[in-house]
Protein backbone atom coordinates (compact mmCIF):
# COMPACT_ATOMS: atom_id res chain seq x y z
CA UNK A 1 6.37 176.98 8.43
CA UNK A 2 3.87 174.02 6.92
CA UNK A 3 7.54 172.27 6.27
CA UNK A 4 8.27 172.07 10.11
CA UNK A 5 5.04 170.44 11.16
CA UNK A 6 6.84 167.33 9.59
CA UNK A 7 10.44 167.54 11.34
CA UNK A 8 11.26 165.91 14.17
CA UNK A 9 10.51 167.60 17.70
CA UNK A 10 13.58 167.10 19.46
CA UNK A 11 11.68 168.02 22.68
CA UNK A 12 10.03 164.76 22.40
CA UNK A 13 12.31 162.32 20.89
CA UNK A 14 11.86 159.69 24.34
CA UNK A 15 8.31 160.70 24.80
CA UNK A 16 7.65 158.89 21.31
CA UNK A 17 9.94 155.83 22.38
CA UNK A 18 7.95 155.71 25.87
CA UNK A 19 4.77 155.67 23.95
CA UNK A 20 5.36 152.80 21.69
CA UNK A 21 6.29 150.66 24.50
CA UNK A 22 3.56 151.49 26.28
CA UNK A 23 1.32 151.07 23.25
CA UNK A 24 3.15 147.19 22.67
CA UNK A 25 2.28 146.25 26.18
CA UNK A 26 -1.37 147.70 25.86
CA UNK A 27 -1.95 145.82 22.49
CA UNK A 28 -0.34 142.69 24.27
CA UNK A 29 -2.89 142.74 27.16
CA UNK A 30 -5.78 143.20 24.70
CA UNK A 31 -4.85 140.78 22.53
CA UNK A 32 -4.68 138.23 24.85
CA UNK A 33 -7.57 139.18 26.38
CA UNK A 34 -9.23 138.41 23.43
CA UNK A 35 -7.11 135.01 22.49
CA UNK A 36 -9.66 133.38 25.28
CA UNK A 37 -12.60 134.56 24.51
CA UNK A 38 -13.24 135.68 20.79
CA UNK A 39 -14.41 132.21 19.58
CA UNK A 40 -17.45 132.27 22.14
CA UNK A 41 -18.03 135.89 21.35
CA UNK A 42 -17.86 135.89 17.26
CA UNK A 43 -16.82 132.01 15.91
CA UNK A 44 -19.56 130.27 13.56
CA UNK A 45 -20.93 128.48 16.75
CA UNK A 46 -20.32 131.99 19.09
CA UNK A 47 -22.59 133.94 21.07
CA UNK A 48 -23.00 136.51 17.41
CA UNK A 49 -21.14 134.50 14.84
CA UNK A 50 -19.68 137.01 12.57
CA UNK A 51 -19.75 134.97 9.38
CA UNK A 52 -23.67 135.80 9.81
CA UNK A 53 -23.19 139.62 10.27
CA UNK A 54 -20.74 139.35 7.29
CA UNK A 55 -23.26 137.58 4.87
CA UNK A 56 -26.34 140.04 5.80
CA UNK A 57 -24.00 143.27 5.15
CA UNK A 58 -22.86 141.60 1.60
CA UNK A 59 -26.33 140.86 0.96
CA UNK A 60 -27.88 144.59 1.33
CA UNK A 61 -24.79 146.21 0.59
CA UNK A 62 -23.11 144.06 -2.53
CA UNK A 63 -19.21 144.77 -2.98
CA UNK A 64 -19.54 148.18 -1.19
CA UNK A 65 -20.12 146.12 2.27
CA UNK A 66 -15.89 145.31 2.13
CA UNK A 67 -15.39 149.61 2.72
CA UNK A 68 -17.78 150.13 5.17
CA UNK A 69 -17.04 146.67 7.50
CA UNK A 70 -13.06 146.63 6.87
CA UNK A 71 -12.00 143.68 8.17
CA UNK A 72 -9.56 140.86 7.35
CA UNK A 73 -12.07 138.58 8.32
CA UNK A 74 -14.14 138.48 4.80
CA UNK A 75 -11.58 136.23 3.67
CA UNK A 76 -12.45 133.92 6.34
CA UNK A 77 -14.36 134.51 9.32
CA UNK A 78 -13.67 130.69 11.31
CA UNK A 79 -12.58 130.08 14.82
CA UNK A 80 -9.19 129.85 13.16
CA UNK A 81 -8.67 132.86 11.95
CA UNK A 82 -10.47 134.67 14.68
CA UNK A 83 -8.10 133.03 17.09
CA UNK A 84 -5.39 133.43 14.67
CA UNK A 85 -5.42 136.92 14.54
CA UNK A 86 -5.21 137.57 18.26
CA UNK A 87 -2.14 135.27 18.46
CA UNK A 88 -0.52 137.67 15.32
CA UNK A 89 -1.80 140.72 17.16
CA UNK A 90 -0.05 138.99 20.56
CA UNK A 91 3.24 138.25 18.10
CA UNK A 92 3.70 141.51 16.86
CA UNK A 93 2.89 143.49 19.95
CA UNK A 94 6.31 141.66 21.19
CA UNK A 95 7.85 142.69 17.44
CA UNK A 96 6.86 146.22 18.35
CA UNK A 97 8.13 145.91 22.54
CA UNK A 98 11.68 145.20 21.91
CA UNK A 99 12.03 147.99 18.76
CA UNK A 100 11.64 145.57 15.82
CA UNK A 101 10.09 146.50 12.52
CA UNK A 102 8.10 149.55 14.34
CA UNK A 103 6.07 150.81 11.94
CA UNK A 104 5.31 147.62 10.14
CA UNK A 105 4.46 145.83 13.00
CA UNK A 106 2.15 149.17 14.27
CA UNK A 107 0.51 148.55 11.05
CA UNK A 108 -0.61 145.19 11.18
CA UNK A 109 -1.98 145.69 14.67
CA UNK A 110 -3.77 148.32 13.84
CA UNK A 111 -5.39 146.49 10.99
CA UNK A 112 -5.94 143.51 13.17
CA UNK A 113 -7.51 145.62 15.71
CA UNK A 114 -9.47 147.20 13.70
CA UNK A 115 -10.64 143.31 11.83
CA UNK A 116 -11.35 142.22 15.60
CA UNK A 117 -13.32 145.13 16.50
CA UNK A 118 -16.45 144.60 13.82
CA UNK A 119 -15.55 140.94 14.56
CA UNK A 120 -16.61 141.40 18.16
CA UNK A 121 -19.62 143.45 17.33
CA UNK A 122 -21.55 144.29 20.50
CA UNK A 123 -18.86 143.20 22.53
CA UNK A 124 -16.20 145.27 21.43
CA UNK A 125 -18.05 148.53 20.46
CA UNK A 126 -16.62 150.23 23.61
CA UNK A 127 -14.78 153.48 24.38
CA UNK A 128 -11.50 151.79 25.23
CA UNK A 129 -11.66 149.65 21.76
CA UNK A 130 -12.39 153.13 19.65
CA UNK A 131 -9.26 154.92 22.06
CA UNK A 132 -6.85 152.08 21.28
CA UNK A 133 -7.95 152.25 17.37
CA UNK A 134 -7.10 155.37 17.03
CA UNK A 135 -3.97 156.06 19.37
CA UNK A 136 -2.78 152.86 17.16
CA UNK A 137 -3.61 154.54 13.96
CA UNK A 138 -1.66 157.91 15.17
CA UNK A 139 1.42 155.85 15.84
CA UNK A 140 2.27 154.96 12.65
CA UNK A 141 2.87 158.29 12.16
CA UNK A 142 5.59 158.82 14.99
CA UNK A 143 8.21 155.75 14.14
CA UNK A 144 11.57 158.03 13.73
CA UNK A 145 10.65 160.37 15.87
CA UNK A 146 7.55 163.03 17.03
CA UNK A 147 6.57 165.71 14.91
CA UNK A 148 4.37 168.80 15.70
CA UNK A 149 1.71 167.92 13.70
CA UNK A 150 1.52 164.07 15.08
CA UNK A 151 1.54 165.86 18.50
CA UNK A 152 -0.92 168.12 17.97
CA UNK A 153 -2.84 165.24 16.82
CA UNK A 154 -1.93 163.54 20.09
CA UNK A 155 -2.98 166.44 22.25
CA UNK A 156 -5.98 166.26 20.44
CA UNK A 157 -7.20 162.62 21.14
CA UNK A 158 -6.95 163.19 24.81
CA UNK A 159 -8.64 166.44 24.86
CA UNK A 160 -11.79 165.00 23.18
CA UNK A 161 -11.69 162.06 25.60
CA UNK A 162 -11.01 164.18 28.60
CA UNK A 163 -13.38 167.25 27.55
CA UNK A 164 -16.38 165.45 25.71
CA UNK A 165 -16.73 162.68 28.68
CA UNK A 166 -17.48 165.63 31.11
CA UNK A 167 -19.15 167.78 29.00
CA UNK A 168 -21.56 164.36 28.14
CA UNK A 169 -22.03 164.33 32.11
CA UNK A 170 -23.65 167.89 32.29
CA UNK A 171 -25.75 167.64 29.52
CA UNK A 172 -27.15 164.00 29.85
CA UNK A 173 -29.10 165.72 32.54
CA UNK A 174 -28.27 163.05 35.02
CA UNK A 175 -29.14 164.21 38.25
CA UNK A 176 -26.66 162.85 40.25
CA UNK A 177 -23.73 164.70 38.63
CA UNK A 178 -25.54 167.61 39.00
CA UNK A 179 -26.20 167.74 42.66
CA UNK A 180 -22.61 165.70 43.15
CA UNK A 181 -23.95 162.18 44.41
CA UNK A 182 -22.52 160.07 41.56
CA UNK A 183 -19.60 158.12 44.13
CA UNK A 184 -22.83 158.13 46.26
CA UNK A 185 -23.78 155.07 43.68
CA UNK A 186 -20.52 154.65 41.31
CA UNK A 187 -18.45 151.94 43.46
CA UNK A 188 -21.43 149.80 44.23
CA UNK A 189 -23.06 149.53 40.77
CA UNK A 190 -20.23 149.85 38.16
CA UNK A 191 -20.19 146.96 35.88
CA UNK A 192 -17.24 144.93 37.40
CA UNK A 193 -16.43 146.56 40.82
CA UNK A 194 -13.29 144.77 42.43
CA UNK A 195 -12.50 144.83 45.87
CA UNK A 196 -11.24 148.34 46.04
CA UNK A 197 -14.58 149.51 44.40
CA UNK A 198 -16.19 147.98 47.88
CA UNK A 199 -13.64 150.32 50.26
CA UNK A 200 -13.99 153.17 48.39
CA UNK A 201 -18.25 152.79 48.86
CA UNK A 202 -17.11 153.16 52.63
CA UNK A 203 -15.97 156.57 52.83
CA UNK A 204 -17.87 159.31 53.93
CA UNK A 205 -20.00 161.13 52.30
CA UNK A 206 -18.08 164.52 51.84
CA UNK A 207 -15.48 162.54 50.36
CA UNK A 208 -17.57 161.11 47.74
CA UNK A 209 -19.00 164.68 47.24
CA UNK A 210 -15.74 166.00 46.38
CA UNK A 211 -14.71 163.24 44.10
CA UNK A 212 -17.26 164.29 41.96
CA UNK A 213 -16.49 167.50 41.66
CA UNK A 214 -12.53 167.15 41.68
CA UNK A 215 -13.95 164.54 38.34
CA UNK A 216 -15.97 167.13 36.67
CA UNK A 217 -13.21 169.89 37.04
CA UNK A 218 -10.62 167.40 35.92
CA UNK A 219 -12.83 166.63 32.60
CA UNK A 220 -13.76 170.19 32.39
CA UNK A 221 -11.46 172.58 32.95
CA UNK A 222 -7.69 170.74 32.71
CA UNK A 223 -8.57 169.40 29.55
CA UNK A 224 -8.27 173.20 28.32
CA UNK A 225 -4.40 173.13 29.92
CA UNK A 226 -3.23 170.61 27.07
CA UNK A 227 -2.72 173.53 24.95
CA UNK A 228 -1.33 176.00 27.00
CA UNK A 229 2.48 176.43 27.96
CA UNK A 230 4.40 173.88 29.64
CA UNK A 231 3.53 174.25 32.94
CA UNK A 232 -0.40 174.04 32.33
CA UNK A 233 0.46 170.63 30.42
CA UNK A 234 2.60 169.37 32.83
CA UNK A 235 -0.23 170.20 35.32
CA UNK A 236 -2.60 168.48 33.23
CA UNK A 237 -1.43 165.18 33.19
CA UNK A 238 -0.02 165.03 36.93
CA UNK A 239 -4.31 166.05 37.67
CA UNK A 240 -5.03 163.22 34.99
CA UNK A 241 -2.54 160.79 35.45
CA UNK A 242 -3.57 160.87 39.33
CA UNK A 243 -7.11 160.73 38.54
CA UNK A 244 -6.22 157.73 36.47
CA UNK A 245 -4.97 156.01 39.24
CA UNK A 246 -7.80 156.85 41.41
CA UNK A 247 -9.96 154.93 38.97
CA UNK A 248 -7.87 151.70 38.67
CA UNK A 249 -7.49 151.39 42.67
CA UNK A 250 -11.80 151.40 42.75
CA UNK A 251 -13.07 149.94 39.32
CA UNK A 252 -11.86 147.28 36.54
CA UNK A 253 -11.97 149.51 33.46
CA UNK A 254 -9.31 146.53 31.60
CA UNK A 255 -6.79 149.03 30.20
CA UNK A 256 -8.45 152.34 29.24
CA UNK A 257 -6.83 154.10 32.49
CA UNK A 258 -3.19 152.89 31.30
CA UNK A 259 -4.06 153.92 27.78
CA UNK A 260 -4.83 157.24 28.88
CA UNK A 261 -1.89 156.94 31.54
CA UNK A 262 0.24 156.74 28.56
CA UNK A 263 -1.09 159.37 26.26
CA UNK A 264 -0.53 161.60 29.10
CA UNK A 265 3.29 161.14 27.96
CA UNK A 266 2.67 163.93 25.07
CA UNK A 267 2.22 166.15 27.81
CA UNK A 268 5.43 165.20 29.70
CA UNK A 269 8.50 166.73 27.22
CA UNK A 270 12.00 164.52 27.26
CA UNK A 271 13.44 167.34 29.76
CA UNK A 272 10.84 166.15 32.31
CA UNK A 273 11.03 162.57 31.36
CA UNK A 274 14.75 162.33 31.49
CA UNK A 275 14.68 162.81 35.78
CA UNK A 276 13.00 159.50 35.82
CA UNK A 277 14.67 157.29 33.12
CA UNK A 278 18.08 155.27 33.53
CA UNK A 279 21.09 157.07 32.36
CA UNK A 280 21.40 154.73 29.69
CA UNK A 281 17.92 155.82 27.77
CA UNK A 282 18.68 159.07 28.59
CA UNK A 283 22.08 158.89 26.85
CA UNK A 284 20.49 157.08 23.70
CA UNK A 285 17.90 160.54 23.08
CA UNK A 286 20.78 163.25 24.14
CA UNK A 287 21.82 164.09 20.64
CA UNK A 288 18.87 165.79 18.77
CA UNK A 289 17.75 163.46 15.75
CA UNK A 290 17.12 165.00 12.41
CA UNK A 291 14.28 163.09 10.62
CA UNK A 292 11.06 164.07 8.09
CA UNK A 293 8.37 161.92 7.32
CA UNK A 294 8.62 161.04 3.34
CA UNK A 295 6.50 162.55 0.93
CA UNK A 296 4.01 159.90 1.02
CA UNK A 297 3.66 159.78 4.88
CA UNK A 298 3.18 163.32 5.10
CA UNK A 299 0.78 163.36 2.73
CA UNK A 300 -1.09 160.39 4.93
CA UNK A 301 -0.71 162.84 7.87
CA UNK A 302 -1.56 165.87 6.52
CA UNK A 303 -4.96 163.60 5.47
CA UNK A 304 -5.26 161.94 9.26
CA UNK A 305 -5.65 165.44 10.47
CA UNK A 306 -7.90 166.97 8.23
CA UNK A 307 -10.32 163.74 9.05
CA UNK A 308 -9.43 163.79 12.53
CA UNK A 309 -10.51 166.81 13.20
CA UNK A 310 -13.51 167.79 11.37
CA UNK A 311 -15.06 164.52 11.52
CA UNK A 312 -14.84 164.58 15.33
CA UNK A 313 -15.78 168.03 15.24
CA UNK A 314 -18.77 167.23 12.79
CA UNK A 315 -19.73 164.22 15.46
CA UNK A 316 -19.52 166.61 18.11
CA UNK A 317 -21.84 169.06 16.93
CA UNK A 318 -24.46 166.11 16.38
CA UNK A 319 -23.79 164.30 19.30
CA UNK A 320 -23.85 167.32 21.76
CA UNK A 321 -25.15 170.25 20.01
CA UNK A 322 -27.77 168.59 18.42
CA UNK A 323 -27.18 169.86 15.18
CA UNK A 324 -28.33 167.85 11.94
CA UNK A 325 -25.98 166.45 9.40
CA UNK A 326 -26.87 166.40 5.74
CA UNK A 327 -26.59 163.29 4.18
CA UNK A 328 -23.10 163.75 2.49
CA UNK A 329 -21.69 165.09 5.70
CA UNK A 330 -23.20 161.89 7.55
CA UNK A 331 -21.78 159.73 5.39
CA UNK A 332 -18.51 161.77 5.71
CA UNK A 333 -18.36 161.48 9.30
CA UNK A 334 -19.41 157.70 9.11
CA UNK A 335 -15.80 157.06 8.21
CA UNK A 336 -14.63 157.50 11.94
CA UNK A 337 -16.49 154.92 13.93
CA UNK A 338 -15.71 152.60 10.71
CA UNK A 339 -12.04 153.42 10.23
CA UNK A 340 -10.90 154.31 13.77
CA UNK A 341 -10.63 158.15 13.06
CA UNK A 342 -11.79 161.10 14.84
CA UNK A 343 -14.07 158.91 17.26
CA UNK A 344 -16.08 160.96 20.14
CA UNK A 345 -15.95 159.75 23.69
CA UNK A 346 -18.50 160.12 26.21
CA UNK A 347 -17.40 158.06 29.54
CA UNK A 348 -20.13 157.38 32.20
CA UNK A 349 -22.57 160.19 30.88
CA UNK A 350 -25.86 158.39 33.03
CA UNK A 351 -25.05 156.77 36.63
CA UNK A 352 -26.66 153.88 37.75
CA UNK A 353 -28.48 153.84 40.80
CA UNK A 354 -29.40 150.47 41.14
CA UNK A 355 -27.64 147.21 40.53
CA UNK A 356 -29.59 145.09 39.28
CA UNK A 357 -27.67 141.09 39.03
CA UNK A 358 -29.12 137.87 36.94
CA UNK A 359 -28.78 135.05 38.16
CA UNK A 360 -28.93 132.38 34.95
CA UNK A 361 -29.95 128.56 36.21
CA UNK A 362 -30.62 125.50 33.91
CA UNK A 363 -32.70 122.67 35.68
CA UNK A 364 -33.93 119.15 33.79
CA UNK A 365 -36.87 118.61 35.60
CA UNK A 366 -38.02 122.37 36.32
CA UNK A 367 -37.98 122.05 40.12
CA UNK A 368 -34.19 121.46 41.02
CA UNK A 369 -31.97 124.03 39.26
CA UNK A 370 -28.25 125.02 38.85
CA UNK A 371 -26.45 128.03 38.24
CA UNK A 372 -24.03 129.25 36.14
CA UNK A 373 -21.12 130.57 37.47
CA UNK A 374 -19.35 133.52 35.54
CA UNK A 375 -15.93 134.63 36.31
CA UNK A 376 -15.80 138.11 37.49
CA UNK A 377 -19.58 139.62 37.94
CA UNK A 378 -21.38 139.67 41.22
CA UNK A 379 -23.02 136.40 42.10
CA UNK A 380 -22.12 134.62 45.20
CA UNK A 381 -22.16 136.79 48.16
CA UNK A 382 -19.33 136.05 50.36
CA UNK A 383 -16.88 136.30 47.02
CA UNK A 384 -14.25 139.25 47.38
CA UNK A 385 -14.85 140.89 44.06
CA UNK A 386 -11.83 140.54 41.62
CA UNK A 387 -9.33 142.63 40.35
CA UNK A 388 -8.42 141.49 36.59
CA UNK A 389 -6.96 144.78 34.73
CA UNK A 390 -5.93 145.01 32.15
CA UNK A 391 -8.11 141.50 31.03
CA UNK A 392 -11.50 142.94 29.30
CA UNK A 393 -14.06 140.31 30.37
CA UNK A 394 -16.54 140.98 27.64
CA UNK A 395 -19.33 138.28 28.54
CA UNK A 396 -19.35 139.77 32.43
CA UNK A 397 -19.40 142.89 31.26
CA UNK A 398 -21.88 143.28 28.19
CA UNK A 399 -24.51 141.08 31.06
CA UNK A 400 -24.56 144.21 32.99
CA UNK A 401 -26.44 146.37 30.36
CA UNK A 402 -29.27 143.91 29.90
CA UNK A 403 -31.38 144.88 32.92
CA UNK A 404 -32.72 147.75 30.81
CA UNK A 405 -34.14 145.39 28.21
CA UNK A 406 -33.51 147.39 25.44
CA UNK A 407 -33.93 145.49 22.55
CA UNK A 408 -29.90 146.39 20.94
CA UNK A 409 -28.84 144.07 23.91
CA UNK A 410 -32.02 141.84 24.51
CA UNK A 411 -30.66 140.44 21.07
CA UNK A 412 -27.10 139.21 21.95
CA UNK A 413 -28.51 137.94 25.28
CA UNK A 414 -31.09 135.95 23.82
CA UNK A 415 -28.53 134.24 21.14
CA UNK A 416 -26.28 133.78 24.71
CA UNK A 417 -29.30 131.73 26.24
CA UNK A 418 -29.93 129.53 22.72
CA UNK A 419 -26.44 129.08 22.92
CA UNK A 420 -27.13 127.46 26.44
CA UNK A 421 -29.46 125.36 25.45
CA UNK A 422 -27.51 123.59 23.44
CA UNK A 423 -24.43 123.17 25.59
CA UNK A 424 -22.22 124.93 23.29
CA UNK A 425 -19.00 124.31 24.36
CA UNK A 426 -17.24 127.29 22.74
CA UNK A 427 -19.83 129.98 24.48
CA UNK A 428 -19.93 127.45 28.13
CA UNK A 429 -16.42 127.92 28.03
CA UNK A 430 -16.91 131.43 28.50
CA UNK A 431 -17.59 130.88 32.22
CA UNK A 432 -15.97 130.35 35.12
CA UNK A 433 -18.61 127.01 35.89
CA UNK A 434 -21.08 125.05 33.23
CA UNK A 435 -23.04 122.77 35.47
CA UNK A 436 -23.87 120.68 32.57
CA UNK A 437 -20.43 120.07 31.57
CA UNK A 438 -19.88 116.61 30.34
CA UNK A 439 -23.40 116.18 30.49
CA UNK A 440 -26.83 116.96 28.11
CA UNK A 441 -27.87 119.91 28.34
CA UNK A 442 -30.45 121.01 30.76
CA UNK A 443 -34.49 121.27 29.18
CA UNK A 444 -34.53 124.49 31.27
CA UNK A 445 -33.47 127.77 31.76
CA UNK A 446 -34.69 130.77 33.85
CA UNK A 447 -32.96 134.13 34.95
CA UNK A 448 -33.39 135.27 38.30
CA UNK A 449 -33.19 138.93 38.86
CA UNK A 450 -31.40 140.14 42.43
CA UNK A 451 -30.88 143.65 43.95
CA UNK A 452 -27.46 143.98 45.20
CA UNK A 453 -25.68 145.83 47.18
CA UNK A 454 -22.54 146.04 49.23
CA UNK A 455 -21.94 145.41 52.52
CA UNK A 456 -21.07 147.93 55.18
CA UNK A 457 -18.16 147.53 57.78
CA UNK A 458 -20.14 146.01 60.37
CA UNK A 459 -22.07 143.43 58.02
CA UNK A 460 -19.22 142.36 56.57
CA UNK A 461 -17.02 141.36 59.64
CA UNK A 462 -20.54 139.56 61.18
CA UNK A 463 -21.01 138.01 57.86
CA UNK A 464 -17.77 137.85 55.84
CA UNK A 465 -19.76 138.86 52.90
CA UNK A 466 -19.22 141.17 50.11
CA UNK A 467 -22.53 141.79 49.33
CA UNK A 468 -26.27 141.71 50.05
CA UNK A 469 -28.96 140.96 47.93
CA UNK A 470 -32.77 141.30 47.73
CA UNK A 471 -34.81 138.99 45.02
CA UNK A 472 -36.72 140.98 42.55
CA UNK A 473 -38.71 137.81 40.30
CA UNK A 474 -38.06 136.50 37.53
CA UNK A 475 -36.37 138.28 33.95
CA UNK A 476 -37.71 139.73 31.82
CA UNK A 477 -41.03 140.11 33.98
CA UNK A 478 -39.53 142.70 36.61
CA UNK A 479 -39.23 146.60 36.20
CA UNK A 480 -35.93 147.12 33.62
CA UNK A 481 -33.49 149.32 35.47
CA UNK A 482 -33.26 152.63 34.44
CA UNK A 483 -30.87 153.88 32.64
């Protein structure tokens, strides 16, 4: 019986193909995402220049700091080979799209991923960089054809991100998931709404009501139909795949939703598949395939899932439980967020109520000051808020979790002013407008803090704005929003 949880499922021989061409696409989109902005973010003269990060962890750690930051980038760490490395990632994403070199080329993305995540730092330690990690890790493993095992394994991943993002929503505490006002607040203060976010704010309130709790049975309860017969799976990810949906028609999430679109395929066998393929794929996967992973990738496998699942089951019971990890265990389960294994998800846990915008301005005399313009967050009023999935903005994004002022992110954004000050081109290019392009730069800078909030119907067709805002003084000397 062990033997056949390394032989090929023929139940999901075009599932697997699906997937990887999904999973090229995906990798293409983030890639290029970060082509345009990963100098700004992490190059020597960037927002958190890695090079620096890399020298500190070699300094306290010695030799041993190469296995706990793996990343391609000790070798060199310069715009070029941060820039490089997207364009490779970009090259073999297209390798991997037409059915070239699969598991090769699934390899070196992963490990470029993987480089490009420490390389990003703060700006890429988010739940869609961890879910691409390790759906790209798990991959490898399916080239030639699904097995049980590498299913199971599949099934796995989106139960934890399915399952442990609502179960992180009733025990944050938050009270707004609680008593079902969450869409009361979500649309208007998510960190990059785009225009849809500002329609959905518009419905009535029973309808918002019941989006929360169609949300919290859909993370509860259907997660728990992944491992039940077909037609619980298949039930499954029609609920989650529509949910999915939901979420890209209201909010930019960049390309989480599709990511978890496409993992939804493990749920979807080739009988189901084949209604809604060309008769041409369908032909290619009609004859079973016969083929077992080699020794040495079944061994790999076999040593995926044991880490897979007891380190996220280890995380788990820290995370949520509360329980406490000896120091060997700790260590142990360290290996996930470093390596891309067994990672625990925890979507939207604590709902903003507020929205709280800066406003960044750079003046030379301190009396007539200028703005900077950034390309997709809130700031001028009558602008229709933009749609730009699957692009990951990171600057845009990361600016909407300083209001709190916690000092994690009060330390990027205060290396993103310096970086102002000097007119650094590779961090100005970051934004949509530099006023002081071409030009010194200014002697000073202020951030102005603004409540927003959307329109309603009525404002909106007397105004033709967006939004509304109310001015709240001057950052860091106003309340920090909370959470």
């Amino acid at each position: 019986m062990l033997k056949r949880l390394f032989d090929t499922d023929s139940n999901y021989q075009l599932t697997g193909w699906l997937f990887l061409r999904a999973l090229a696409l995906i990798y293409t989109a983030a890639f290029l995402s970060l082509a345009v902005q990963i100098e700004g973010l992490a190059g020597p003269s960037g927002i958190l220049p890695f090079s620096e990060a890399l020298g500190t962890r070699y300094e306290h750690f010695g030799p041993a700091a190469w296995f706990l930051t793996p990343t391609l980038f000790w070798l060199s760490s310069s715009d070029l080979a941060l820039l490089g490395a997207t364009l490779l990632g970009v090259l073999f994403s297209l390798i991997l799209l037409f059915g070239r070199f699969e598991r090769l080329s699934l390899i070196v993305l992963f490990m470029l991923y993987l480089s490009l995540f420490h390389a990003g730092q703060e700006f890429l330690n988010f739940q869609w960089d961890y879910l691409l990690l390790e759906s790209g890790f798990l991959a490898i493993f399916i080239v030639g054809g699904v097995n049980p095992l590498s299913l199971l394994l599949f099934h796995w991943l989106l139960f934890r991100l399915r399952f442990l993002s609502g179960l992180s929503k009733v025990l944050s505490g938050d009270p707004t998931w609680s008593d079902l006002t969450t869409l009361n607040f979500y649309f208007e203060t998510q960190p990059l709404p785009h225009v849809g976010s500002w329609f959905a704010h518009q419905l009535p309130q029973w309808m918002h009501t019941t989006g929360t709790a169609t949300v919290l049975i859909a993370e509860l309860l259907v997660p728990f139909f992944i491992f039940l017969p077909r037609p619980f799976r298949l039930t499954a990810a029609l609920i989650t795949i529509v949910i999915q949906l939901l979420i890209i028609a209201t909010s930019n999430h960049n390309f989480i939703n599709l990511l978890t679109i496409a993992l939804c395929l493990f749920l979807l066998d080739d009988r189901f598949l084949q209604r809604f393929t060309p008769s041409r794929l369908r032909q290619r996967f009609a004859a079973p395939r016969e083929y077992r992973l080699p020794l040495v990738g079944r061994l790999a496998l076999g040593s995926v899932a044991v880490l897979s699942f007891s380190i996220s089951l280890l995380l788990s019971l820290k995370l949520f439980v509360g329980m406490p990890l000896s120091s060997p265990l700790q260590h142990y389960a360290s290996i996930g967020p470093r390596y891309g294994i067994g990672l625990i998800y925890h979507i939207f846990p604590n709902m903003q109520t507020e929205r709280q915008e800066l406003v960044i301005e750079g003046s030379y005399d301190g009396y007539h000051w200028q703005p900077y313009v950034f390309n997709y967050k809130p700031q001028a009023l009558d602008e229709r808020p933009a749609l730009h999935i699957p692009h990951d903005p990171r600057l845009d994004w990361m600016i909407w979790f300083v209001p709190p002022q916690n000092e994690r992110m009060m330390k990027w954004f205060n290396r993103f002013m310096g970086q102002l000050t000097k007119n650094e081109p590779k961090v100005t290019a970051l934004l949509r407008e530099n006023p002081f392009a071409n030009k010194p730069p200014p002697r000073y800078l202020r951030v102005l803090v603004y409540r927003y909030h959307f329109t309603r119907w009525r404002e909106r067709r007397e105004t033709g704005n967006w939004w509304k805002r109310e001015y709240l003084g001057v950052f860091p000397y106003v309340r920090p929003r909370a959470p």
